[in-house]
C-alpha atoms as a PDB file:
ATOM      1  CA  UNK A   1     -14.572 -63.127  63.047  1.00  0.00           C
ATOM      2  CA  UNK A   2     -11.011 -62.157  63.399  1.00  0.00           C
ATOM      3  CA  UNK A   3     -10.597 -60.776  66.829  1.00  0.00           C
ATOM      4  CA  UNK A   4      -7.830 -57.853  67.330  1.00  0.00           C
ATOM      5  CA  UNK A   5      -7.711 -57.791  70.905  1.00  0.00           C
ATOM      6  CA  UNK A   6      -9.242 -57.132  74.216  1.00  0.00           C
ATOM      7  CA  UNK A   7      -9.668 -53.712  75.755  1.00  0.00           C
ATOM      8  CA  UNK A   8     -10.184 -54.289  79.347  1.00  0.00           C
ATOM      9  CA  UNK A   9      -9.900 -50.324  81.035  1.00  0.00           C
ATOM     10  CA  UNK A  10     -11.193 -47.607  79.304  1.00  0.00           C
ATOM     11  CA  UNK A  11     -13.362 -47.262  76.244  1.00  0.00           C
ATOM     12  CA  UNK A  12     -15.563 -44.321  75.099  1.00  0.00           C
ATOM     13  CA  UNK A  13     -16.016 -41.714  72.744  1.00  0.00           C
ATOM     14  CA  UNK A  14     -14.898 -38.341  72.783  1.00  0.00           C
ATOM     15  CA  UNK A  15     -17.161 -35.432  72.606  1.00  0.00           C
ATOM     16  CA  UNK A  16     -15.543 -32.031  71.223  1.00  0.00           C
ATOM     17  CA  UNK A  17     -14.856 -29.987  67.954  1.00  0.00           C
ATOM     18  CA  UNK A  18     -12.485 -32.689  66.825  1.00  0.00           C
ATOM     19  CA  UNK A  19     -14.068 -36.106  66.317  1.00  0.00           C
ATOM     20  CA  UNK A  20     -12.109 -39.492  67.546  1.00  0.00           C
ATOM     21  CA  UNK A  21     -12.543 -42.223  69.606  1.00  0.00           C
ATOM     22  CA  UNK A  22     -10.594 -42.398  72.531  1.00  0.00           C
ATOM     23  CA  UNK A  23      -9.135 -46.069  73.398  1.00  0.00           C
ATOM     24  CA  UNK A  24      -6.634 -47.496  75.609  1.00  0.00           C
ATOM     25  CA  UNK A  25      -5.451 -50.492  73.708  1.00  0.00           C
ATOM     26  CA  UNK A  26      -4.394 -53.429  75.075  1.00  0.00           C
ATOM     27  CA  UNK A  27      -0.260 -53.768  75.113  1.00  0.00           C
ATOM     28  CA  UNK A  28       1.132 -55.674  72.075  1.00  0.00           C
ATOM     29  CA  UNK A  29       1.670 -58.988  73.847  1.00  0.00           C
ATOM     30  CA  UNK A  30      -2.207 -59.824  73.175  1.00  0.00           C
ATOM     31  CA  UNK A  31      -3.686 -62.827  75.007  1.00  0.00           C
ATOM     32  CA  UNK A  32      -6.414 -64.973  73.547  1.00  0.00           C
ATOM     33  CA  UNK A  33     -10.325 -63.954  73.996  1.00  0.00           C
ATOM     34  CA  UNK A  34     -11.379 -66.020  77.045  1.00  0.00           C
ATOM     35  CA  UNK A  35     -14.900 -66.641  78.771  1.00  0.00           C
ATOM     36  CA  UNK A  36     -18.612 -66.559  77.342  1.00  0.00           C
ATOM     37  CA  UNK A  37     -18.764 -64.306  74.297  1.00  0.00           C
ATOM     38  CA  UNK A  38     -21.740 -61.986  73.737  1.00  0.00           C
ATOM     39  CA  UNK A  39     -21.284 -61.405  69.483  1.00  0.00           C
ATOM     40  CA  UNK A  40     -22.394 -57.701  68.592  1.00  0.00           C
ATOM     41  CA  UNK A  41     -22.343 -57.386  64.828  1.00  0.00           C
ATOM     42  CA  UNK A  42     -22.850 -54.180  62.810  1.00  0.00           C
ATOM     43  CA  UNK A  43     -23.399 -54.956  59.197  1.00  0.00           C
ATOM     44  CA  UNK A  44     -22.750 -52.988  55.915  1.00  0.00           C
ATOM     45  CA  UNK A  45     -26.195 -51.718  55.886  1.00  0.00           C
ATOM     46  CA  UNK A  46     -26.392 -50.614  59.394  1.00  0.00           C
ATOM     47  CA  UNK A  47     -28.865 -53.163  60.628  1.00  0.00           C
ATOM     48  CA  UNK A  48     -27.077 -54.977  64.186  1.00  0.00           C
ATOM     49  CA  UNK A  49     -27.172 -58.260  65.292  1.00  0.00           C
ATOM     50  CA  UNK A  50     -26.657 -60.074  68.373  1.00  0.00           C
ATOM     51  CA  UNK A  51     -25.548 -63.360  68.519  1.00  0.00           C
ATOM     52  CA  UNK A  52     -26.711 -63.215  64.787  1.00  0.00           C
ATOM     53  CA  UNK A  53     -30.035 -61.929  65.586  1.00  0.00           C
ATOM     54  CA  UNK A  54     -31.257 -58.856  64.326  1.00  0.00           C
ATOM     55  CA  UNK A  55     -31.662 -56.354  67.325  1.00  0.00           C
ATOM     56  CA  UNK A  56     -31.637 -52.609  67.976  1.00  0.00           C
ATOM     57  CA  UNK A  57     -29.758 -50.612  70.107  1.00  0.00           C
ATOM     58  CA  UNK A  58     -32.254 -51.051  73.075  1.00  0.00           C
ATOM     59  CA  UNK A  59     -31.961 -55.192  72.392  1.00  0.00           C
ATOM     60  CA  UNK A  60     -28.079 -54.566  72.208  1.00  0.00           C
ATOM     61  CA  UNK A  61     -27.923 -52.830  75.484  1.00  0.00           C
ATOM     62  CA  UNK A  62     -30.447 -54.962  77.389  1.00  0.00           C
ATOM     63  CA  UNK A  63     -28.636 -58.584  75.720  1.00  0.00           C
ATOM     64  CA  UNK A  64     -25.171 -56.907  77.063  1.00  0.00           C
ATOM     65  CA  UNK A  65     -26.543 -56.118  80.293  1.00  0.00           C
ATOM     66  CA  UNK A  66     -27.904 -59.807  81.275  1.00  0.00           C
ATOM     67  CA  UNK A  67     -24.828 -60.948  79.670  1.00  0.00           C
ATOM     68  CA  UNK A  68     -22.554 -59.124  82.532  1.00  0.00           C
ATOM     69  CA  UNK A  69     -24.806 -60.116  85.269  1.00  0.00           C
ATOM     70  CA  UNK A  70     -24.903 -63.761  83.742  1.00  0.00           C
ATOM     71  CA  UNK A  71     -21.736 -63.868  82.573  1.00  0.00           C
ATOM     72  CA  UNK A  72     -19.260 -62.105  84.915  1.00  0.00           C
ATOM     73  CA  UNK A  73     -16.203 -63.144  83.485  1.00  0.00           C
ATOM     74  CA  UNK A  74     -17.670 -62.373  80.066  1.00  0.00           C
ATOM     75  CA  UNK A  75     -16.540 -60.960  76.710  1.00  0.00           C
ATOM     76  CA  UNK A  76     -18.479 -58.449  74.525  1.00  0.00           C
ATOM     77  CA  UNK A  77     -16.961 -59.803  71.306  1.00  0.00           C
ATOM     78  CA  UNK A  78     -17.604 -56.133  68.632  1.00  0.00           C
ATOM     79  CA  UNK A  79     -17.616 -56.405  64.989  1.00  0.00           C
ATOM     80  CA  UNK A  80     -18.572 -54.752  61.738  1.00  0.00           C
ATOM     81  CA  UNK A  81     -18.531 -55.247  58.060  1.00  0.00           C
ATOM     82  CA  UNK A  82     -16.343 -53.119  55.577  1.00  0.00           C
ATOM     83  CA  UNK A  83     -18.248 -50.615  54.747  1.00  0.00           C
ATOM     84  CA  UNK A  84     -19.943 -49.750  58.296  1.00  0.00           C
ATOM     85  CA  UNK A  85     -20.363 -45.765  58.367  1.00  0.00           C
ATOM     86  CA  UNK A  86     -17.887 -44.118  60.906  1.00  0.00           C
ATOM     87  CA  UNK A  87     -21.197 -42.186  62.705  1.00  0.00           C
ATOM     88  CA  UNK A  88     -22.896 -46.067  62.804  1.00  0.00           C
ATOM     89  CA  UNK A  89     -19.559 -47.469  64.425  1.00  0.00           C
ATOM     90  CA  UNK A  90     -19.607 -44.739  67.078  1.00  0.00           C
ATOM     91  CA  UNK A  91     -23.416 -45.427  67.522  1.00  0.00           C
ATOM     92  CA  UNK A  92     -22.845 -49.365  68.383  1.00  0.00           C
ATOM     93  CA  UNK A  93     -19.404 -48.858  70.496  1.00  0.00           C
ATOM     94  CA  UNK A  94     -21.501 -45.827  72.180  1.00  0.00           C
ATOM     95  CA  UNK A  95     -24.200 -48.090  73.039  1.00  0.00           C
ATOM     96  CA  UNK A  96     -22.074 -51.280  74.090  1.00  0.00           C
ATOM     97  CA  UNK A  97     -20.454 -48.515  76.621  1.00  0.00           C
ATOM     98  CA  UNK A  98     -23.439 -47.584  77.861  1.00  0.00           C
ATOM     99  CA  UNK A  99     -24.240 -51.183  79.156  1.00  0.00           C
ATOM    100  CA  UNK A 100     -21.460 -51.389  81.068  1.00  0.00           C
ATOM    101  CA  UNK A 101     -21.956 -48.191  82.481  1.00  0.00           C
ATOM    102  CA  UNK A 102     -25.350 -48.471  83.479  1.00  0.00           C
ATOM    103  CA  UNK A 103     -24.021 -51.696  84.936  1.00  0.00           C
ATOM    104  CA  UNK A 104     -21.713 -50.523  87.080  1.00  0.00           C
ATOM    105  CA  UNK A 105     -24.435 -47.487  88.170  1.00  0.00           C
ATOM    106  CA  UNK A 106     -26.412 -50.329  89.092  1.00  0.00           C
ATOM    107  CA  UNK A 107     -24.050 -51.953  91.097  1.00  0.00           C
ATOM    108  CA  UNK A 108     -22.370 -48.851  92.665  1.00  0.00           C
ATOM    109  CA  UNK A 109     -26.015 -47.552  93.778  1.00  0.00           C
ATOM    110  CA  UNK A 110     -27.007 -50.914  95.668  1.00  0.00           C
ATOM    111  CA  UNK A 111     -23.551 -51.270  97.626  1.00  0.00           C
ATOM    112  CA  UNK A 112     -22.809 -47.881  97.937  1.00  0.00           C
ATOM    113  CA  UNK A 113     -26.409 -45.739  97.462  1.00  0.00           C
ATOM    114  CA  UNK A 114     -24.402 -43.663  94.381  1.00  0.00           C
ATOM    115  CA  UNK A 115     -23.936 -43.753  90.852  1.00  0.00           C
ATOM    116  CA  UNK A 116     -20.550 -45.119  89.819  1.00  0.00           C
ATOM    117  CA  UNK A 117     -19.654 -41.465  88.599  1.00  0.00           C
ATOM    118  CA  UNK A 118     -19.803 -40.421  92.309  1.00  0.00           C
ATOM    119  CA  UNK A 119     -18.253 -42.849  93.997  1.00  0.00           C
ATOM    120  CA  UNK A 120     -13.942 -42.435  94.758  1.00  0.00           C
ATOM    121  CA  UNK A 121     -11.359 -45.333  95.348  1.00  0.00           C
ATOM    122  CA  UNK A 122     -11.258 -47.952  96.672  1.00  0.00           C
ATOM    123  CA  UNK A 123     -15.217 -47.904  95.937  1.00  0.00           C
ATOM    124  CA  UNK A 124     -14.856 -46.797  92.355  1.00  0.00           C
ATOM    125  CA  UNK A 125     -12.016 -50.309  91.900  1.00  0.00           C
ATOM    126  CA  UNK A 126     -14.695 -52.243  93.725  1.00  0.00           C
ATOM    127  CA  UNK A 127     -17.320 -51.734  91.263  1.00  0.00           C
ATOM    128  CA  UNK A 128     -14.419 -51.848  88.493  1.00  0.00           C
ATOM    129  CA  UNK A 129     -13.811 -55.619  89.683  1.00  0.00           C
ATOM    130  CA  UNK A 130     -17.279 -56.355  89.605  1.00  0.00           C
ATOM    131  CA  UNK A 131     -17.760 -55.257  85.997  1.00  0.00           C
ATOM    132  CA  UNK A 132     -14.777 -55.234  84.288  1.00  0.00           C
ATOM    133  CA  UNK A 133     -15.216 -53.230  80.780  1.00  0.00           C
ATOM    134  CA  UNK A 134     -14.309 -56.575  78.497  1.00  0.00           C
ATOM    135  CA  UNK A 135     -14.462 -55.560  74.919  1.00  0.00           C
ATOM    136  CA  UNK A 136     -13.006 -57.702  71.766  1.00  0.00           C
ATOM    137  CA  UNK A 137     -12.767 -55.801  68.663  1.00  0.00           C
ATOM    138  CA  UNK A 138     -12.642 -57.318  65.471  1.00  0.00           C
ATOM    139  CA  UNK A 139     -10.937 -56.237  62.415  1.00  0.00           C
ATOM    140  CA  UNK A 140     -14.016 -55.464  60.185  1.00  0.00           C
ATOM    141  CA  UNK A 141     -14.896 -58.201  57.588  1.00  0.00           C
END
């Protein structure tokens, strides 16, 4: 797995006329992957693995989820095979997102009684800190 980097702020996918995914990318002077990885693998035929077991996106979301809680200063290590339809890759990085943002709902609602959607700083960077959105994505095979 040849890992391109770590996106550590924002990642999700945009939803108007004009399809795209919207990343921040990490700055050029990339430092190495570090802390438990969690290995999310979308294959040619659009089957998914975790940790090189075959899962759906409901085993994806649920492995991701114990992996923050277990895992804290985690990665979510996200690759694909050549070949990996556009709509699939969207599908996977859509549901690896979700995780983390039912995550942080979970954690913003017991220390603050709201979703993380409705909470404002410094609550919102509280939650952040908690679960930090730590994504590697690899170059696909």
């Amino acid at each position: 797995m040849r890992i391109l980097g770590l996106v550590l702020v924002h990642l999700f996918a945009v939803a108007s006329a004009q399809e795209g995914i919207y990343m921040q990318l990490p700055t050029e002077d990339l430092q190495p992957v570090a802390g438990p990885t969690l290995a999310i693998e979308v294959h040619a035929t659009g089957a998914a693995s975790v940790n090189g077991v075959t899962a759906d996106s409901t085993a994806i979301s649920t492995a991701i989820r114990e992996h923050i809680r277990t895992h804290p200063d985690g990665v979510v290590a996200f690759d694909t095979e050549r070949g990996v339809s556009y709509r699939r890759y969207l599908e996977a990085l859509d549901t690896i997102k979700d995780a983390f943002t039912a995550e942080r709902d979970k954690v913003a609602r017991t220390e603050f009684g709201l979703p993380y959607s409705g909470l404002k700083e410094p609550e919102r960077s509280v939650v952040h800190d908690r679960v930090p959105l730590r994504i590697s994505l690899a170059e696909p095979d």
